[in-house]
C-alpha atoms as a PDB file:
ATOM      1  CA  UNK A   1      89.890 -34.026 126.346  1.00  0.00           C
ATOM      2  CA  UNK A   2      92.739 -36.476 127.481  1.00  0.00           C
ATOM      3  CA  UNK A   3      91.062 -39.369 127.787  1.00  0.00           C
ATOM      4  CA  UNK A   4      89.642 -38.354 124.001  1.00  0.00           C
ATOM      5  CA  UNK A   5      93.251 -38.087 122.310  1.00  0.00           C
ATOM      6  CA  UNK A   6      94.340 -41.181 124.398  1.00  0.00           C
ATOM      7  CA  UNK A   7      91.409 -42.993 123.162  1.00  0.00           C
ATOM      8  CA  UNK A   8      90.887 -41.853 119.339  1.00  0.00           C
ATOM      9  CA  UNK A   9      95.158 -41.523 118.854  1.00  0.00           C
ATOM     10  CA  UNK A  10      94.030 -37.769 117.559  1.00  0.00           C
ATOM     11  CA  UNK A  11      93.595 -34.127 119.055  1.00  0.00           C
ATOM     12  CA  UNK A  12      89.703 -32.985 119.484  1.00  0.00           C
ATOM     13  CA  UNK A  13      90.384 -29.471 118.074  1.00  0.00           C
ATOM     14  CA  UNK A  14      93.522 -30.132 115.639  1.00  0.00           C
ATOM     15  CA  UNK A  15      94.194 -26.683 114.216  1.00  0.00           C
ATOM     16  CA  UNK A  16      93.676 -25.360 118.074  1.00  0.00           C
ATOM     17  CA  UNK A  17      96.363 -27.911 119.252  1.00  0.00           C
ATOM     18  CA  UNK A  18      99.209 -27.219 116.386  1.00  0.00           C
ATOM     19  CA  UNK A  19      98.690 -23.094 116.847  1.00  0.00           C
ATOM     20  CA  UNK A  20      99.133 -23.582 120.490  1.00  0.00           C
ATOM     21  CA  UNK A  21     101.869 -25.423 119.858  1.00  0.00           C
ATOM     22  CA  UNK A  22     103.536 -23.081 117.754  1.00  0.00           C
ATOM     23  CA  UNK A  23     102.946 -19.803 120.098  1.00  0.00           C
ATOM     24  CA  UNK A  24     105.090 -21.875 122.612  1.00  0.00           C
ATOM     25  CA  UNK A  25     107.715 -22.569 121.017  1.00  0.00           C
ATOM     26  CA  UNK A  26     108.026 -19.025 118.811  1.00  0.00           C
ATOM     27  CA  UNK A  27     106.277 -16.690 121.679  1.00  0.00           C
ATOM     28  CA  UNK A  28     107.242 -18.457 124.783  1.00  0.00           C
ATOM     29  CA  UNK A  29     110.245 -19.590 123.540  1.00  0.00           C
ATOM     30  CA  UNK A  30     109.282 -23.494 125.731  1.00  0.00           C
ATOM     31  CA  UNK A  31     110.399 -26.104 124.435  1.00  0.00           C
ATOM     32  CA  UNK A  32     108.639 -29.732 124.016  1.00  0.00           C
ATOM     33  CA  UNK A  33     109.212 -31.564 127.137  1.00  0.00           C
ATOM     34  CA  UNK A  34     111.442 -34.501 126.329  1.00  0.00           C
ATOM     35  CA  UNK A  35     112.529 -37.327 128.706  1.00  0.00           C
ATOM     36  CA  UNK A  36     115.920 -38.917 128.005  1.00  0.00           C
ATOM     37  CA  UNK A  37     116.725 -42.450 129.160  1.00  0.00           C
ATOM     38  CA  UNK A  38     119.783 -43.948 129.118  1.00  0.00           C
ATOM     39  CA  UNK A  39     121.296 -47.179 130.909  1.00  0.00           C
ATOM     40  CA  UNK A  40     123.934 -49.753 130.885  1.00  0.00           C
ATOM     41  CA  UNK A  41     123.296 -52.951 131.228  1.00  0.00           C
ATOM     42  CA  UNK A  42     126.453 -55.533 131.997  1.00  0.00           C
ATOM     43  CA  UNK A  43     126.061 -59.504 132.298  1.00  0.00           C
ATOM     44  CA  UNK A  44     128.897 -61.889 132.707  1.00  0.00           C
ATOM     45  CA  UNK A  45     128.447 -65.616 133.084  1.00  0.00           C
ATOM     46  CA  UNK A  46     131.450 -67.976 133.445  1.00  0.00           C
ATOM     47  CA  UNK A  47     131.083 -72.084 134.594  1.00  0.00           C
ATOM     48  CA  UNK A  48     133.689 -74.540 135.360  1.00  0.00           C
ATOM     49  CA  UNK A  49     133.707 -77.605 136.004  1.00  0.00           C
ATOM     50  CA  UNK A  50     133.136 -81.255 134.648  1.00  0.00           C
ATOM     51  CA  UNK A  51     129.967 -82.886 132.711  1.00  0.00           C
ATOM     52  CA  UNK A  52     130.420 -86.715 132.635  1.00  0.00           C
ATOM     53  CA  UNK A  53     127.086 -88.905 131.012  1.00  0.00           C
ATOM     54  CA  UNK A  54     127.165 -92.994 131.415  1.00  0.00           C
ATOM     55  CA  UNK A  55     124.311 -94.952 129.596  1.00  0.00           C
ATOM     56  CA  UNK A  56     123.091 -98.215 131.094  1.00  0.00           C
ATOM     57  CA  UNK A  57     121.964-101.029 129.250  1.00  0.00           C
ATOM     58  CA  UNK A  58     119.097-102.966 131.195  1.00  0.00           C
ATOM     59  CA  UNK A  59     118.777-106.325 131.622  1.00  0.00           C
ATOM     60  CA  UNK A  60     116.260-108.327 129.653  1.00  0.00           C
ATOM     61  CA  UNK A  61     113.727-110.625 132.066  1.00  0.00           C
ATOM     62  CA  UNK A  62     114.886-113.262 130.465  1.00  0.00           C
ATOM     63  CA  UNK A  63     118.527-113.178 131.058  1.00  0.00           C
ATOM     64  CA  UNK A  64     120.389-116.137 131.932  1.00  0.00           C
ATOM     65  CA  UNK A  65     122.253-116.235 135.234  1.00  0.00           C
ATOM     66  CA  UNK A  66     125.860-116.123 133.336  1.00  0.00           C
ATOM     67  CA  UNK A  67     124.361-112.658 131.285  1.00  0.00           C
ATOM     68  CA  UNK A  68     123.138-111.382 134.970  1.00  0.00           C
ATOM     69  CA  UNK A  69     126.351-112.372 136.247  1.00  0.00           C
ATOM     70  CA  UNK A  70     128.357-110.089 133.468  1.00  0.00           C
ATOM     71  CA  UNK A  71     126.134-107.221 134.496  1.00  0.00           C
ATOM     72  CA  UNK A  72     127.053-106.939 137.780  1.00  0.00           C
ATOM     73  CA  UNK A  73     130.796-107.536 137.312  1.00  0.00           C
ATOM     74  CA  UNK A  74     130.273-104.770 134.641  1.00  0.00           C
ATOM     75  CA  UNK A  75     128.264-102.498 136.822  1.00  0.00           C
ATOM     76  CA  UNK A  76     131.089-103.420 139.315  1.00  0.00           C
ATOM     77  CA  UNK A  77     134.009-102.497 137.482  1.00  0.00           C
ATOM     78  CA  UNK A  78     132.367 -98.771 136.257  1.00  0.00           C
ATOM     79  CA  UNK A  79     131.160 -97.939 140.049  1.00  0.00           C
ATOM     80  CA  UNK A  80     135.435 -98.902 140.843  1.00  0.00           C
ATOM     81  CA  UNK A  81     136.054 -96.734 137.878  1.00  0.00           C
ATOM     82  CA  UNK A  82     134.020 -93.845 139.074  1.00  0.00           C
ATOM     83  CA  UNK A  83     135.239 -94.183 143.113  1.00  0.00           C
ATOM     84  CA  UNK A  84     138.951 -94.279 141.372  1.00  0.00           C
ATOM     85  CA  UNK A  85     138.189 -90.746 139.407  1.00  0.00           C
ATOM     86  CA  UNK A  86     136.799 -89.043 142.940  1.00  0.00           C
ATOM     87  CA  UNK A  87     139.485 -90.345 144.912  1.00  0.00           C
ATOM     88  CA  UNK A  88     141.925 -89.051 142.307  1.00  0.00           C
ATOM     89  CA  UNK A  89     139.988 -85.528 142.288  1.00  0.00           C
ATOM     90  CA  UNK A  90     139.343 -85.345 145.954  1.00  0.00           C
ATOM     91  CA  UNK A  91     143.369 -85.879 146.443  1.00  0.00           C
ATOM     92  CA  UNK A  92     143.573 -83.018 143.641  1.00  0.00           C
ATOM     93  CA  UNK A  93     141.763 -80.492 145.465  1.00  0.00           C
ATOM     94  CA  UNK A  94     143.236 -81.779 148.726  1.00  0.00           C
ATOM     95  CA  UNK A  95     146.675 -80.597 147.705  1.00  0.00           C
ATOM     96  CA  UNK A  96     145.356 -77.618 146.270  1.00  0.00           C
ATOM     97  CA  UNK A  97     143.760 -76.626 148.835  1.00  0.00           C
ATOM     98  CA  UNK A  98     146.656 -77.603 151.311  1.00  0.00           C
ATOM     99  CA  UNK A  99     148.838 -75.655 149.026  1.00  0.00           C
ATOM    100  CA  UNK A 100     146.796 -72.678 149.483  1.00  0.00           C
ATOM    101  CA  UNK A 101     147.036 -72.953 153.339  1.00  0.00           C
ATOM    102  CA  UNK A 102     150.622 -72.915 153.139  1.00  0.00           C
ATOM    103  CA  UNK A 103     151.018 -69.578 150.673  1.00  0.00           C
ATOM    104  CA  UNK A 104     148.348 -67.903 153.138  1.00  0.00           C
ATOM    105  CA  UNK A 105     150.748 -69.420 156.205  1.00  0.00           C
ATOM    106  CA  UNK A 106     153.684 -68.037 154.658  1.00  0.00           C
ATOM    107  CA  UNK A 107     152.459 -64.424 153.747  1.00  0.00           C
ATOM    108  CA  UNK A 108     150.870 -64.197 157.120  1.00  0.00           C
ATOM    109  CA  UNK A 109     154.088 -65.008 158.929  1.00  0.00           C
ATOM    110  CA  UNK A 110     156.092 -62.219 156.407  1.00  0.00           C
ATOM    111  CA  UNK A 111     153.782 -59.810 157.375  1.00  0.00           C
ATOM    112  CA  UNK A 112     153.928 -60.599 161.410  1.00  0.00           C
ATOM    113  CA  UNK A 113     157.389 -60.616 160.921  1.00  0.00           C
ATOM    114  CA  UNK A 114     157.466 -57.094 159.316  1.00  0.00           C
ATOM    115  CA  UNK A 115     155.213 -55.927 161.865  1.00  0.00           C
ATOM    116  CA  UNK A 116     157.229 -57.171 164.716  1.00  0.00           C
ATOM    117  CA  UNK A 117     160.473 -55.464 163.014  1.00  0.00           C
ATOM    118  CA  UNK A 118     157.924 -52.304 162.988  1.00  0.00           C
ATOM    119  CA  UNK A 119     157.566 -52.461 166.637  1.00  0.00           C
ATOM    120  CA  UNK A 120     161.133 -53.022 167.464  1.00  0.00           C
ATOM    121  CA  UNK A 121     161.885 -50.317 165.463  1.00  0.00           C
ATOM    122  CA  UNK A 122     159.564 -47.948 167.326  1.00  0.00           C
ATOM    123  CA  UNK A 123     160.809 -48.858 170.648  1.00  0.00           C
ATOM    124  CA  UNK A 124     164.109 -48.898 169.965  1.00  0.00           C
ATOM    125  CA  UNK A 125     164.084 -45.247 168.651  1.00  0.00           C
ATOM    126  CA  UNK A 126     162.369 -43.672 171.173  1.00  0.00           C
ATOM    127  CA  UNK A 127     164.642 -45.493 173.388  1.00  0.00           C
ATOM    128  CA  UNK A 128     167.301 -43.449 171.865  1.00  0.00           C
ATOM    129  CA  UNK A 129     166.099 -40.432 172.121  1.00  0.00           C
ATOM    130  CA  UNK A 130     165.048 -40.643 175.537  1.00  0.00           C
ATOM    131  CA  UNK A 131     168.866 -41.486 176.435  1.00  0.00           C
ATOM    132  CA  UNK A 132     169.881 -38.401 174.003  1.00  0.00           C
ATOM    133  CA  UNK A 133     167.521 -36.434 175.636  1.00  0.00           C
ATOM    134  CA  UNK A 134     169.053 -37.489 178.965  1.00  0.00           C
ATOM    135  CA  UNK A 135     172.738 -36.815 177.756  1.00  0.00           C
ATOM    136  CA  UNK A 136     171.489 -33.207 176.802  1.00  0.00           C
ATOM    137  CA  UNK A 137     170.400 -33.134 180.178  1.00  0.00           C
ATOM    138  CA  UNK A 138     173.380 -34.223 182.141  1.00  0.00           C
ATOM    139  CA  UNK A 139     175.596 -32.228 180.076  1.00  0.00           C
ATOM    140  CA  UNK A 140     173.092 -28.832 180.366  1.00  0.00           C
ATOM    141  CA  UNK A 141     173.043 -29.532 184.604  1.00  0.00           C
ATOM    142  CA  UNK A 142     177.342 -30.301 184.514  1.00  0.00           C
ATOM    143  CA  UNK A 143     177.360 -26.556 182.518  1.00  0.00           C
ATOM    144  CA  UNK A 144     175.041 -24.933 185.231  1.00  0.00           C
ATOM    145  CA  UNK A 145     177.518 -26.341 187.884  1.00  0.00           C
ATOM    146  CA  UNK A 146     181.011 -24.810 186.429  1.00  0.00           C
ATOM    147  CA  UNK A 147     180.433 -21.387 186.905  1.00  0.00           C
ATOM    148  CA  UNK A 148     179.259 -21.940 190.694  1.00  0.00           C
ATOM    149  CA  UNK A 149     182.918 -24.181 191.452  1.00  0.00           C
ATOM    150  CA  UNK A 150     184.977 -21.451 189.940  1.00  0.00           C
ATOM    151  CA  UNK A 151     182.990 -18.521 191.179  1.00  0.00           C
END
């Protein structure tokens, strides 16, 4: 019978199929069966950087040797042009980067500095209260030993 309905898009028996339908909900009291699907989809794309396009112009075959000359001067001056723009941006992200170091030198010296003022801290005040403690105990020892010299 399922592979029917699936088939044909229609019930074999509809009147059969609606007044069992009804009985469960009314009789029964069931509910239809319903799936709920929900979801959240999140995308986030983000690019940097730098998009730089040269053209060439070929040389005929037929070029003189003063036109083949021009070319390569030409060709020469745009590869100095291009070796002058990474230089300039490798020197860029050099001191960036060398910048960097030094804020991540800096903070990691604060903290070992706060951390070693931590420690001294610590020992220092248990120092302390082991010499209180050892005052409380010379003084609690010199009490013990009046009675016993004037008794």
């Amino acid at each position: 019978m399922d592979d029917y309905q699936t088939f044909a898009g229609r019930p074999v028996f509809p009147r059969l199929t609606a007044s069992t339908a009804w009985i469960r909900r009314h009789v029964l009291r069931r509910r239809r069966k319903a799936i709920a699907l929900s979801g959240t989809a999140n995308a986030t794309l983000s690019a940097t950087g730098t998009l730089t396009a040269t053209g060439e112009v070929e040389l005929p075959p037929d070029a003189t040797p003063e036109q083949q000359f021009e070319y390569v001067r030409e060709r020469l001056a745009g590869l100095q042009g291009q070796l002058y723009r990474l230089d300039r941006s490798v020197g860029e992200a050099e001191r960036r980067l060398g910048q960097q170091i030094n804020e991540v030198h800096a903070e990691s010296q604060r903290r070992d500095d706060e951390l070693q003022e931590s420690v001294r801290r610590v020992a220092t005040g248990s120092v302390k209260r082991e010499l209180k403690g050892l005052l409380l105990v010379g003084v609690g020892s010199v009490l013990t030993a009046i009675p016993s010299l004037f008794g």
